[in-house]
PDB file of N, CA and C in Angstrom:
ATOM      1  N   UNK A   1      33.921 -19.490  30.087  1.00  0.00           N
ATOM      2  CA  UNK A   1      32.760 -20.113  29.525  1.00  0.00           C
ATOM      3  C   UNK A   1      31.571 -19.157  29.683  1.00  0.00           C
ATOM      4  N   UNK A   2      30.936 -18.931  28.521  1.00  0.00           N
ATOM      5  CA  UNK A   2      30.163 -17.915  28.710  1.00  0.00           C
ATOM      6  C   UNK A   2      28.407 -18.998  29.301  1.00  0.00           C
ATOM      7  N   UNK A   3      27.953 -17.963  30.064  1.00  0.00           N
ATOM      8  CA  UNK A   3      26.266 -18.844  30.271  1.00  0.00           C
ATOM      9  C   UNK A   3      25.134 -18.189  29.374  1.00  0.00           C
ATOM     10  N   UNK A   4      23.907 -19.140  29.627  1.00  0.00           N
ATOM     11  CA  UNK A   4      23.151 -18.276  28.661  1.00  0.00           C
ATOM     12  C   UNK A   4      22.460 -17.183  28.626  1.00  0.00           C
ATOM     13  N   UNK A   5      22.676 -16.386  30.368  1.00  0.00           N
ATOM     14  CA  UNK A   5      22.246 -14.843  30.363  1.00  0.00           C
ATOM     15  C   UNK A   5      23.464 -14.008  29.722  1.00  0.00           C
ATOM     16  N   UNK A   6      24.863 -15.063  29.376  1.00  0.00           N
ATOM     17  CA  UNK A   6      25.586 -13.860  28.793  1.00  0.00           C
ATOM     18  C   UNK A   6      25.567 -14.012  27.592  1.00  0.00           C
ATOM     19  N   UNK A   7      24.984 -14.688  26.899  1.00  0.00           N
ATOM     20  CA  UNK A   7      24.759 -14.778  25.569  1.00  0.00           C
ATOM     21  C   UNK A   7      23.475 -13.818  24.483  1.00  0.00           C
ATOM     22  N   UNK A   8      22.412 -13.944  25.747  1.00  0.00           N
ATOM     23  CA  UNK A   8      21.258 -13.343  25.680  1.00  0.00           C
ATOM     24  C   UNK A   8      21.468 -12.095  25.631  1.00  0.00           C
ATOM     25  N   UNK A   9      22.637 -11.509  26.461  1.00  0.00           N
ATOM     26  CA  UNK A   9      22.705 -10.276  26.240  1.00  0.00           C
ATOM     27  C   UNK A   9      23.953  -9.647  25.400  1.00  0.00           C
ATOM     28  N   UNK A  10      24.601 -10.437  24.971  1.00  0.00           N
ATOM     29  CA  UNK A  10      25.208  -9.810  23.482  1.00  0.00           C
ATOM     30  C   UNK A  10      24.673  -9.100  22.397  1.00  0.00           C
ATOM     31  N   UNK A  11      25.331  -8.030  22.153  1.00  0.00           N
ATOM     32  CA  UNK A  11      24.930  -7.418  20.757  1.00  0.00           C
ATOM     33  C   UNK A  11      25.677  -7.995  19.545  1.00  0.00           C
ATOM     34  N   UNK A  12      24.668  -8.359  18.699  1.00  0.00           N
ATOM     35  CA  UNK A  12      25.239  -8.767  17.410  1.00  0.00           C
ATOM     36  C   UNK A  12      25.327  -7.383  16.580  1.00  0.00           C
ATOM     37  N   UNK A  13      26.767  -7.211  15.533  1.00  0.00           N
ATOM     38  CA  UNK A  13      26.137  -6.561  14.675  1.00  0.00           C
ATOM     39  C   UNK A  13      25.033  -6.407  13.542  1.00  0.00           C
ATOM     40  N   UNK A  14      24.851  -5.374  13.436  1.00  0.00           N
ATOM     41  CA  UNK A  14      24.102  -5.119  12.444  1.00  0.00           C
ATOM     42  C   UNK A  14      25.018  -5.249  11.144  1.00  0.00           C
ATOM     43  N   UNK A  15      24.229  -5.582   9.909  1.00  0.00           N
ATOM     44  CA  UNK A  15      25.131  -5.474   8.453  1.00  0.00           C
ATOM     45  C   UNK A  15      24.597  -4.537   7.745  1.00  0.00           C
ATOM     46  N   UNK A  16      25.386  -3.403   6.995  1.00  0.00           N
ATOM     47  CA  UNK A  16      24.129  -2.562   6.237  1.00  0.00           C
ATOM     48  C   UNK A  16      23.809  -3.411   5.346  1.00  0.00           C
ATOM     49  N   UNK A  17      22.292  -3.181   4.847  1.00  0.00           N
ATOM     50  CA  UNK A  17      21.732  -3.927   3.994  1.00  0.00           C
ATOM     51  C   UNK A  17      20.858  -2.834   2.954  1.00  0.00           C
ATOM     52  N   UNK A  18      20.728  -2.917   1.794  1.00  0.00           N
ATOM     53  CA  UNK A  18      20.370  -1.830   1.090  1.00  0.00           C
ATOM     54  C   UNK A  18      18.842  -1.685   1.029  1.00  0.00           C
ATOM     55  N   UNK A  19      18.728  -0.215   0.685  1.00  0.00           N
ATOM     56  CA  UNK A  19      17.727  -0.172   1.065  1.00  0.00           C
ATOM     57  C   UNK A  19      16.588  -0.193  -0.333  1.00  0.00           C
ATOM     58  N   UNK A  20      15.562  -0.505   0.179  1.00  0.00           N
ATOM     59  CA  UNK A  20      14.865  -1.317  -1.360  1.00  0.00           C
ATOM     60  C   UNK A  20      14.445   0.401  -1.573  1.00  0.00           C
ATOM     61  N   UNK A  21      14.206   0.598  -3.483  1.00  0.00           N
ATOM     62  CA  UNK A  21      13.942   1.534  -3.662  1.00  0.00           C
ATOM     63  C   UNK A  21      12.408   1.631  -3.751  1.00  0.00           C
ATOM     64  N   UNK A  22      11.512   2.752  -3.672  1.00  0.00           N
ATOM     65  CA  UNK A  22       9.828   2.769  -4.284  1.00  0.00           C
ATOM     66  C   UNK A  22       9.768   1.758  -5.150  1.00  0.00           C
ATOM     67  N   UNK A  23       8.832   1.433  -5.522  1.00  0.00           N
ATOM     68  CA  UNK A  23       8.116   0.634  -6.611  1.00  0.00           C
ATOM     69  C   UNK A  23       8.533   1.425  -7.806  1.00  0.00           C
ATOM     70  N   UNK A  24       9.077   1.075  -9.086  1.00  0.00           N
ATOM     71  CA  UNK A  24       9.220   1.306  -9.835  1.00  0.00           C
ATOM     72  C   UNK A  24       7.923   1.564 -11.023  1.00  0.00           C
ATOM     73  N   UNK A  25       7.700   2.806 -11.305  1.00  0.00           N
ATOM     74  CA  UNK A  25       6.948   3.060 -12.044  1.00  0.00           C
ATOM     75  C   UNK A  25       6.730   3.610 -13.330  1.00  0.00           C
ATOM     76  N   UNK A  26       6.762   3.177 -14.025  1.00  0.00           N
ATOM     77  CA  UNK A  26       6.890   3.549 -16.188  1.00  0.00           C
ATOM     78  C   UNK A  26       6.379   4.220 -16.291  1.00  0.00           C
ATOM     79  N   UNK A  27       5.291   4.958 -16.038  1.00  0.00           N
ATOM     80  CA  UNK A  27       5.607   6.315 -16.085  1.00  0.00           C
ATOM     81  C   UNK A  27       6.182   7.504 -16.110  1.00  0.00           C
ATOM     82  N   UNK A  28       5.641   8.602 -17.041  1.00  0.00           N
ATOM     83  CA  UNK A  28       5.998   9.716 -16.753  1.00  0.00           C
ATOM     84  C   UNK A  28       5.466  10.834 -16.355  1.00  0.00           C
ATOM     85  N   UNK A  29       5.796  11.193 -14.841  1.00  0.00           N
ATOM     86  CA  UNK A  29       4.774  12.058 -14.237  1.00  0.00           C
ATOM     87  C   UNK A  29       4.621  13.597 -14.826  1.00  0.00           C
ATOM     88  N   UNK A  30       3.256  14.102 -14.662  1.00  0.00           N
ATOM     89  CA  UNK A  30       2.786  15.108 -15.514  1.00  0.00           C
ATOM     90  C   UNK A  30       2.274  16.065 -14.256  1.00  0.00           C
ATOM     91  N   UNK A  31       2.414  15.744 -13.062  1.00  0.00           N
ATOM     92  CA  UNK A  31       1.227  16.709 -12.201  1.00  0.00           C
ATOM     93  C   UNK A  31       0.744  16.046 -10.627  1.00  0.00           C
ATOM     94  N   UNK A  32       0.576  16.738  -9.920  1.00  0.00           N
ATOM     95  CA  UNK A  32       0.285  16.303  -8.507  1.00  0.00           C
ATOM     96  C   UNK A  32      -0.407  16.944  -7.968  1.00  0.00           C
ATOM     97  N   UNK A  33      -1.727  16.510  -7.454  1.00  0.00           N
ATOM     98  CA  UNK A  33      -2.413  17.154  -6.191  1.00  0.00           C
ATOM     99  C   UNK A  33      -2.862  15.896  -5.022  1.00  0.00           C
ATOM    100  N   UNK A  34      -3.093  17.062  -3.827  1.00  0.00           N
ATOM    101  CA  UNK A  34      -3.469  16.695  -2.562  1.00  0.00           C
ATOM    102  C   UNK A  34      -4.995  16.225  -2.181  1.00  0.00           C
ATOM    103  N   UNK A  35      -4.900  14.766  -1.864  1.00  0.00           N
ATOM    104  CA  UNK A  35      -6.656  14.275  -1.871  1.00  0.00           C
ATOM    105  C   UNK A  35      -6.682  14.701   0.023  1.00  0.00           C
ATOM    106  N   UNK A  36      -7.902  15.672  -0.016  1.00  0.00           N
ATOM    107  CA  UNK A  36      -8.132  15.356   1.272  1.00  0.00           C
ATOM    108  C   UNK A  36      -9.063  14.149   2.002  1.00  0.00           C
ATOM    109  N   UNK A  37      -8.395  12.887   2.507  1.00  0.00           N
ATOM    110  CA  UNK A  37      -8.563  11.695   2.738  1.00  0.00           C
ATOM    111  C   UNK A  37      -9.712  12.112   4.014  1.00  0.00           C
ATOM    112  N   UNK A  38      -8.980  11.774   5.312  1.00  0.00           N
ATOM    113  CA  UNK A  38      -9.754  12.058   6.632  1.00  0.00           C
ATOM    114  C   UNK A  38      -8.810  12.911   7.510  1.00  0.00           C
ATOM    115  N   UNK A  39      -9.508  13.873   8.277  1.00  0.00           N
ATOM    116  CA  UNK A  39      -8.655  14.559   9.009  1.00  0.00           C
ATOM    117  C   UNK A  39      -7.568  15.131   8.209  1.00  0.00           C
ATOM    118  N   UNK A  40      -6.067  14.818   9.246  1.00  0.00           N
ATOM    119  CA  UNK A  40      -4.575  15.938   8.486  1.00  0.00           C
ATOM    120  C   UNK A  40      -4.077  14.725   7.722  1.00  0.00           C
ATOM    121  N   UNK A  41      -4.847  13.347   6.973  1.00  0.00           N
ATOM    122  CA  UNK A  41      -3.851  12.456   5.723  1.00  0.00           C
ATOM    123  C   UNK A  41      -4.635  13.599   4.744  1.00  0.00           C
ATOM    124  N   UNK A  42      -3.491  13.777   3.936  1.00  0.00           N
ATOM    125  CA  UNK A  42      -3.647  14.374   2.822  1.00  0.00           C
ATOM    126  C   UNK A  42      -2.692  13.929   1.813  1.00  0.00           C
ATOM    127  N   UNK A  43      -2.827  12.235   1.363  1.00  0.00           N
ATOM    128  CA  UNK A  43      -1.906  12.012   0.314  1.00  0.00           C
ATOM    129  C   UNK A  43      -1.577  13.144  -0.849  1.00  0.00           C
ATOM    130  N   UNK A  44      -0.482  12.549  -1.677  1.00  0.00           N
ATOM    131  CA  UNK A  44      -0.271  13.097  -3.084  1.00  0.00           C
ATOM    132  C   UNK A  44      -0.718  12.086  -4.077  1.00  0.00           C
ATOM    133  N   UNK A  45      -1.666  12.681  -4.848  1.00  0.00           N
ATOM    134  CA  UNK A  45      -2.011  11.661  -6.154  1.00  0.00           C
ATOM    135  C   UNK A  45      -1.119  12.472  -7.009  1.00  0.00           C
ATOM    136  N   UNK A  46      -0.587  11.073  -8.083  1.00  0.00           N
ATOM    137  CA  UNK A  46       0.095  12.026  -8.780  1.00  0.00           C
ATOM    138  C   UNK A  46      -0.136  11.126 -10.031  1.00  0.00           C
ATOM    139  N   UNK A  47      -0.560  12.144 -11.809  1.00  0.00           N
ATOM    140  CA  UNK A  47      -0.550  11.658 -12.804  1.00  0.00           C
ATOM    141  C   UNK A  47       0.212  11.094 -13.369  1.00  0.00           C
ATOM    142  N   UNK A  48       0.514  10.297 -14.179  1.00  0.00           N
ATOM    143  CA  UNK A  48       1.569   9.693 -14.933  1.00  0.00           C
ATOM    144  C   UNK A  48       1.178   9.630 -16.330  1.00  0.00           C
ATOM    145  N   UNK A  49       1.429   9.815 -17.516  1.00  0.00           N
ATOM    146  CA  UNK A  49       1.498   9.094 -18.780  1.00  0.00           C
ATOM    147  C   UNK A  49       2.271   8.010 -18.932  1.00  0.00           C
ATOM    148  N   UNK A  50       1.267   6.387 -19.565  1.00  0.00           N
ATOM    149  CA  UNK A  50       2.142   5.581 -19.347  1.00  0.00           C
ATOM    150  C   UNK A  50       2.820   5.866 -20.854  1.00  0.00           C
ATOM    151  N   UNK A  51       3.577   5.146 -21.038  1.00  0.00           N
ATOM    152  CA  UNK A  51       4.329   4.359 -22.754  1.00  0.00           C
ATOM    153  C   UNK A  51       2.992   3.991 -23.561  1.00  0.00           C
ATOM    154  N   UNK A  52       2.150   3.627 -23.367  1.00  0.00           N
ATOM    155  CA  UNK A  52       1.317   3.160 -23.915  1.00  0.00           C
ATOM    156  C   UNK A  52      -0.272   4.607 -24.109  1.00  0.00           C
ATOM    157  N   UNK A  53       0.620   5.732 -23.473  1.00  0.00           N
ATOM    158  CA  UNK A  53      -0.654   6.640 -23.501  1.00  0.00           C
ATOM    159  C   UNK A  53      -1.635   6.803 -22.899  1.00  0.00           C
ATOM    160  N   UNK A  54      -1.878   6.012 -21.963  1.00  0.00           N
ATOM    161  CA  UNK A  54      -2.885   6.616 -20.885  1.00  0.00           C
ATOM    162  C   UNK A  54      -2.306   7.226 -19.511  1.00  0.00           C
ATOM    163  N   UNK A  55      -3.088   8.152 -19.482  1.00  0.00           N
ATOM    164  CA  UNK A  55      -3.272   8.627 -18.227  1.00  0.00           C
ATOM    165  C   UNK A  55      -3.724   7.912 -17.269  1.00  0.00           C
ATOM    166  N   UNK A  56      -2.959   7.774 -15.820  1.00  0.00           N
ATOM    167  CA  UNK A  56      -3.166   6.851 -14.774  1.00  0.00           C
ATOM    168  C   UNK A  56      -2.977   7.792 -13.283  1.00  0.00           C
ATOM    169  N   UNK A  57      -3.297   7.801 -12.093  1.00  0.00           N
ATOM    170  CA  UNK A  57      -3.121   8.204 -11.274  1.00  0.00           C
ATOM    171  C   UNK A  57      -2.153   7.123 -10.263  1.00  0.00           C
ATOM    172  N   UNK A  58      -1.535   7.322  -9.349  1.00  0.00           N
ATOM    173  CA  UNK A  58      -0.716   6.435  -8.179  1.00  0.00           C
ATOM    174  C   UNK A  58      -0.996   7.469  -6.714  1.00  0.00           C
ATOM    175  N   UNK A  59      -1.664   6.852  -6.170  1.00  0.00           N
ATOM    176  CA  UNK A  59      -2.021   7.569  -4.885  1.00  0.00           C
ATOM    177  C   UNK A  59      -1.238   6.081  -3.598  1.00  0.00           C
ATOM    178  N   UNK A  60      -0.625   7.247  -2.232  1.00  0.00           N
ATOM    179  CA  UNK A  60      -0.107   6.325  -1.689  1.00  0.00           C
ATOM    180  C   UNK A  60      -0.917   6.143  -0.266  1.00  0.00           C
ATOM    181  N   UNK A  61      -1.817   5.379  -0.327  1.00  0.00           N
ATOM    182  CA  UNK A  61      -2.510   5.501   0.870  1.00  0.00           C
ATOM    183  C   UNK A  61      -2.282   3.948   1.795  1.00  0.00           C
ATOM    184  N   UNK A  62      -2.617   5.240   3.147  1.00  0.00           N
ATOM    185  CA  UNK A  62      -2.165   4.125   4.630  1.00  0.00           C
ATOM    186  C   UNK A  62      -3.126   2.640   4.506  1.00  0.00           C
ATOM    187  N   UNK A  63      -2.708   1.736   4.959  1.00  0.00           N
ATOM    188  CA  UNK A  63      -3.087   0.718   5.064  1.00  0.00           C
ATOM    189  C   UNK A  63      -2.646  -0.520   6.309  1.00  0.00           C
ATOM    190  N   UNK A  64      -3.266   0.498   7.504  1.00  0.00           N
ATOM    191  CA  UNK A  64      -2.744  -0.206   8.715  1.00  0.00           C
ATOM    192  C   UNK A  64      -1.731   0.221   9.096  1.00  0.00           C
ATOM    193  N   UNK A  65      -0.566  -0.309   8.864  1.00  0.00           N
ATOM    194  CA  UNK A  65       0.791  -0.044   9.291  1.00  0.00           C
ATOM    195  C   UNK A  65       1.683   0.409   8.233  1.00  0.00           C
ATOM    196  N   UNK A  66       1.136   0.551   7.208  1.00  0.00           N
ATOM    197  CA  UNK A  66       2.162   1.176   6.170  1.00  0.00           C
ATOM    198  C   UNK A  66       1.800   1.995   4.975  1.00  0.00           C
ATOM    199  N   UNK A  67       2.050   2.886   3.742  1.00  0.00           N
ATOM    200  CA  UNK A  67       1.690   3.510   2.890  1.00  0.00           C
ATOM    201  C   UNK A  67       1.855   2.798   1.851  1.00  0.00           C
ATOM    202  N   UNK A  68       0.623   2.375   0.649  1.00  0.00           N
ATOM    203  CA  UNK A  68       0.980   0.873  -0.184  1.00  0.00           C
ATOM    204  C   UNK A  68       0.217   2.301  -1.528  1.00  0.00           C
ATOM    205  N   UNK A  69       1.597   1.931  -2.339  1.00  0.00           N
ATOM    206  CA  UNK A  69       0.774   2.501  -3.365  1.00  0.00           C
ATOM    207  C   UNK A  69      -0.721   1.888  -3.995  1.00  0.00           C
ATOM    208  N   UNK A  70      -1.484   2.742  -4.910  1.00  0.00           N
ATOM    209  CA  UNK A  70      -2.482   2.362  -5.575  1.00  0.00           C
ATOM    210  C   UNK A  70      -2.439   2.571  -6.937  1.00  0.00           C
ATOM    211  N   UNK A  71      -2.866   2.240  -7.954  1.00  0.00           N
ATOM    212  CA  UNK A  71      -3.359   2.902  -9.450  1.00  0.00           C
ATOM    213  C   UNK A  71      -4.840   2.932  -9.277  1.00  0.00           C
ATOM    214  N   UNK A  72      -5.401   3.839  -9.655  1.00  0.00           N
ATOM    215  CA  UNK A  72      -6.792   4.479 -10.081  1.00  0.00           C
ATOM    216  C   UNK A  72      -6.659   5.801 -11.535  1.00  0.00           C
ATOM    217  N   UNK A  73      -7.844   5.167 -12.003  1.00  0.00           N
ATOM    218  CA  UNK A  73      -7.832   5.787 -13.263  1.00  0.00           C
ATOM    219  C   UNK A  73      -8.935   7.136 -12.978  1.00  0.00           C
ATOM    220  N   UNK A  74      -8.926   8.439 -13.374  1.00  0.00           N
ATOM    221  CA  UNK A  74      -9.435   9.500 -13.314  1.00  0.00           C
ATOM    222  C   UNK A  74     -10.469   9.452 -12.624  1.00  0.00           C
ATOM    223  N   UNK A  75     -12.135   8.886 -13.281  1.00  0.00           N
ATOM    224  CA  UNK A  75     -13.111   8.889 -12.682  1.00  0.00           C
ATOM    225  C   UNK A  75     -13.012   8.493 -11.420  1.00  0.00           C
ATOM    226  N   UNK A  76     -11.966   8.413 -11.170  1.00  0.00           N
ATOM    227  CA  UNK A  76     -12.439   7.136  -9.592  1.00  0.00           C
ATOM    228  C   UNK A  76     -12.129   8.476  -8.473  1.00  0.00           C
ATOM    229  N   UNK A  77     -10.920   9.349  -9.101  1.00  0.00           N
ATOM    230  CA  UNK A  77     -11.142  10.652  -8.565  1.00  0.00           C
ATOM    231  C   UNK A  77     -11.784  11.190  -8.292  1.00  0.00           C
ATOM    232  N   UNK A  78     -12.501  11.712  -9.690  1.00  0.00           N
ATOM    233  CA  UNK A  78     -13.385  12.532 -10.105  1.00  0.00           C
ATOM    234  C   UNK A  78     -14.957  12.071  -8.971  1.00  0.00           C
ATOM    235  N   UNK A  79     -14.868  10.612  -9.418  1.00  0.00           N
ATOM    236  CA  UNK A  79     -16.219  10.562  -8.669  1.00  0.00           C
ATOM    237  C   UNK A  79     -16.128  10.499  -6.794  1.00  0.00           C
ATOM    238  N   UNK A  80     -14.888  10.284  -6.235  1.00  0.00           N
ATOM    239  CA  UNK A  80     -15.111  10.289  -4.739  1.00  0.00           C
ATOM    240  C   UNK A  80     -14.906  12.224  -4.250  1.00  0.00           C
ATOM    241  N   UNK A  81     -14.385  12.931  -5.367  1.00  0.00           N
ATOM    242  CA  UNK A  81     -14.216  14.614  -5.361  1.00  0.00           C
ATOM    243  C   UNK A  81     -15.745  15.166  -5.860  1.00  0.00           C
ATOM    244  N   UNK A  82     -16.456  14.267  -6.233  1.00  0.00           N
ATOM    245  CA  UNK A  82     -18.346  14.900  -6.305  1.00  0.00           C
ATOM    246  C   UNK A  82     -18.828  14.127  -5.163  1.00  0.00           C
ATOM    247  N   UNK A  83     -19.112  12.885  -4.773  1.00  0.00           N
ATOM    248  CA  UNK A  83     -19.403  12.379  -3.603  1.00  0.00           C
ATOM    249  C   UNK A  83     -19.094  12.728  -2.016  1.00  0.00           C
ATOM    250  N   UNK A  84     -17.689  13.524  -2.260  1.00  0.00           N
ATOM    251  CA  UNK A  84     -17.486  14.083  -1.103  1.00  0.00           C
ATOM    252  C   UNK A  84     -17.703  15.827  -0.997  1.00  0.00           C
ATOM    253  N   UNK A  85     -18.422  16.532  -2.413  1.00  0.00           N
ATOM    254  CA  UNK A  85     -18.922  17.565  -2.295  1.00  0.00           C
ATOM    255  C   UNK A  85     -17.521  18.304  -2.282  1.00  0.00           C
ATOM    256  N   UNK A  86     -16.454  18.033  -3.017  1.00  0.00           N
ATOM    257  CA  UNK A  86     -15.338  18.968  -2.901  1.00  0.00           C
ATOM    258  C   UNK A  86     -15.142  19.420  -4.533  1.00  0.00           C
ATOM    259  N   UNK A  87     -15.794  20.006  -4.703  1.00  0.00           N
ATOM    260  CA  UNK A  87     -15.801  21.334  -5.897  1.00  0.00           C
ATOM    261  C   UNK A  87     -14.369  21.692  -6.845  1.00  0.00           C
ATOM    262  N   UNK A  88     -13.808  22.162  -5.769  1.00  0.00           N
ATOM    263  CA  UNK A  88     -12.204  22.580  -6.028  1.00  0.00           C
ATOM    264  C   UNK A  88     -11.607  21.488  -6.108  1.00  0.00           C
ATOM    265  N   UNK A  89     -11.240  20.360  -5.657  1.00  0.00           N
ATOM    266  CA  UNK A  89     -10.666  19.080  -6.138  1.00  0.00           C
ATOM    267  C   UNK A  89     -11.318  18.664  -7.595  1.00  0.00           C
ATOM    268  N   UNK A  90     -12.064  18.287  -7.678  1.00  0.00           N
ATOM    269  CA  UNK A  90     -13.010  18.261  -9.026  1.00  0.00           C
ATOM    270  C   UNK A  90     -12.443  18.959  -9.898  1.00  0.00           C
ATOM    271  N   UNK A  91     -12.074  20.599  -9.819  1.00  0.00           N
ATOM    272  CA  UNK A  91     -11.840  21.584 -11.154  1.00  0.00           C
ATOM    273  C   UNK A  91     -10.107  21.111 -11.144  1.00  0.00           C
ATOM    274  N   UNK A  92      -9.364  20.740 -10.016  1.00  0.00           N
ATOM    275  CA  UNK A  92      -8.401  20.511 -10.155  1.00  0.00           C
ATOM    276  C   UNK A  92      -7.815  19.241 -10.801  1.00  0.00           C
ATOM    277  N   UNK A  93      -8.266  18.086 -10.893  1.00  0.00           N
ATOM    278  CA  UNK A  93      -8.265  17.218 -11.671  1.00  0.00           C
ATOM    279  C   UNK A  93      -8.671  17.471 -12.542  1.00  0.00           C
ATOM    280  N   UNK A  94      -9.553  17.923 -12.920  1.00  0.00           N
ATOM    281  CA  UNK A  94     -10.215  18.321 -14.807  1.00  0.00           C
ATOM    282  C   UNK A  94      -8.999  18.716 -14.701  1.00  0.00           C
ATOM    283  N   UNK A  95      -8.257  20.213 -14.398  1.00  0.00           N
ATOM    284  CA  UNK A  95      -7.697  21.459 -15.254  1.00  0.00           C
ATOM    285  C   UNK A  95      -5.995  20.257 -15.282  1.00  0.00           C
ATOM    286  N   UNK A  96      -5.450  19.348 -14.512  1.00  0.00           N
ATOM    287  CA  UNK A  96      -4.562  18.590 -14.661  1.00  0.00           C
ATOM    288  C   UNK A  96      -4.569  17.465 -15.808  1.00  0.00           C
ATOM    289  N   UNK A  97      -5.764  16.831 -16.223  1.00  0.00           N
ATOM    290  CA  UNK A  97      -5.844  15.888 -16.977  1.00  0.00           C
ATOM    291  C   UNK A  97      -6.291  16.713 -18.340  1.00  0.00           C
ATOM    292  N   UNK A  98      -6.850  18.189 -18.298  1.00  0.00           N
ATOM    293  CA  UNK A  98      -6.848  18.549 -19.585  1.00  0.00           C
ATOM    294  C   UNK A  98      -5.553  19.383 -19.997  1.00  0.00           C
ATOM    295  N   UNK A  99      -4.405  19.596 -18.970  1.00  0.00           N
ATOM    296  CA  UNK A  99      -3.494  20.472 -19.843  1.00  0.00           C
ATOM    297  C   UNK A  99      -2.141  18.629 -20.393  1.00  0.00           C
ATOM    298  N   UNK A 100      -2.462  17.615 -19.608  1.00  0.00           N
ATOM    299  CA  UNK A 100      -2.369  16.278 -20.121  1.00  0.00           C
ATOM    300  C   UNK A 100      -2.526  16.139 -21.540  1.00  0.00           C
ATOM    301  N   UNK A 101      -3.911  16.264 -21.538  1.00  0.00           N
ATOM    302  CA  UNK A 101      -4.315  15.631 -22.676  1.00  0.00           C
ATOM    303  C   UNK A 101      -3.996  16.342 -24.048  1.00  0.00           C
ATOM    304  N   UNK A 102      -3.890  17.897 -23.364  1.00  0.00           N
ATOM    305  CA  UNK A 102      -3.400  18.878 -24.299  1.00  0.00           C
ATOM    306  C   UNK A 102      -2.108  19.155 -25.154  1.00  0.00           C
ATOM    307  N   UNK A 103      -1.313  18.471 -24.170  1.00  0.00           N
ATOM    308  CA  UNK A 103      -0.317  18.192 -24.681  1.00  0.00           C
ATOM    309  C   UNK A 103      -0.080  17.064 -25.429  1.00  0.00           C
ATOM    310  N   UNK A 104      -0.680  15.976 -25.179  1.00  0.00           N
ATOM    311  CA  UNK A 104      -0.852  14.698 -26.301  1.00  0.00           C
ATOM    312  C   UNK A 104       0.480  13.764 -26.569  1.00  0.00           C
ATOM    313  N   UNK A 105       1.716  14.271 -25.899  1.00  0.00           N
ATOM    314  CA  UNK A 105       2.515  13.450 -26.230  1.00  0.00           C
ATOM    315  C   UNK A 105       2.380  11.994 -25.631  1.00  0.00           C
ATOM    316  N   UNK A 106       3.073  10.955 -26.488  1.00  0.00           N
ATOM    317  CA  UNK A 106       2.690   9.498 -25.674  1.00  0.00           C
ATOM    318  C   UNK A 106       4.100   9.077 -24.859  1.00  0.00           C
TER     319      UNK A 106
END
C-alpha cells in the first residue's frame, strides 16, 4: 500500500506534446535590420509585403517574461530612429523600404 509521501514523490511521465509553431505570418519577407532597443536587446525588425501590398514591419519585443511579436508600419520606425538621434538606422530603413518599393511586386 503505497502512503502519501510515496505518491508525492513519484515521477509521472512526461508525453511529447508538439511544439506550437511562430505565429503564422502572410507575408513575404523582403529585409531585416537590428533596432537598438536598450542596452545588448537588439531585436530583428523584419519587412514583409503583405498579399494585399503593403509594406509592414514585425518586430519581436520582450514583454516581461516573453518575446510577443508586434506589427508597426514604417513611420513608427522611422520616427523612434529620429527621436532617438540614430542617423544610420534612419538611412537604413529608407534604403530597405525603397529597394521594396522598387521592386513593386504585390
Amino acid at each position: 500500500m503505497e502512503t502519501e509521501t510515496d505518491q508525492s514523490n513519484r515521477v509521472e511521465p512526461v508525453l511529447d506534446e508538439p511544439v506550437p509553431d511562430r505565429d503564422r505570418w502572410p507575408g513575404r519577407p523582403l529585409g531585416a535590420l537590428r533596432l537598438p532597443i536598450a542596452g545588448p536587446y537588439r531585436p530583428w525588425a523584419r519587412l514583409y509585403r503583405l498579399p494585399d501590398g503593403r509594406l509592414l514591419w514585425r518586430v519581436r519585443l520582450w514583454e516581461v517574461d516573453r518575446a510577443v511579436a508586434r506589427t508597426v508600419e514604417t513611420e513608427v520606425l522611422r520616427t523612434f530612429a529620429r527621436e532617438n538621434r540614430l542617423p544610420a538606422l534612419l538611412a537604413a530603413i529608407d534604403a530597405l523600404v525603397g529597394r521594396a518599393r522598387a521592386r513593386g511586386e504585390p
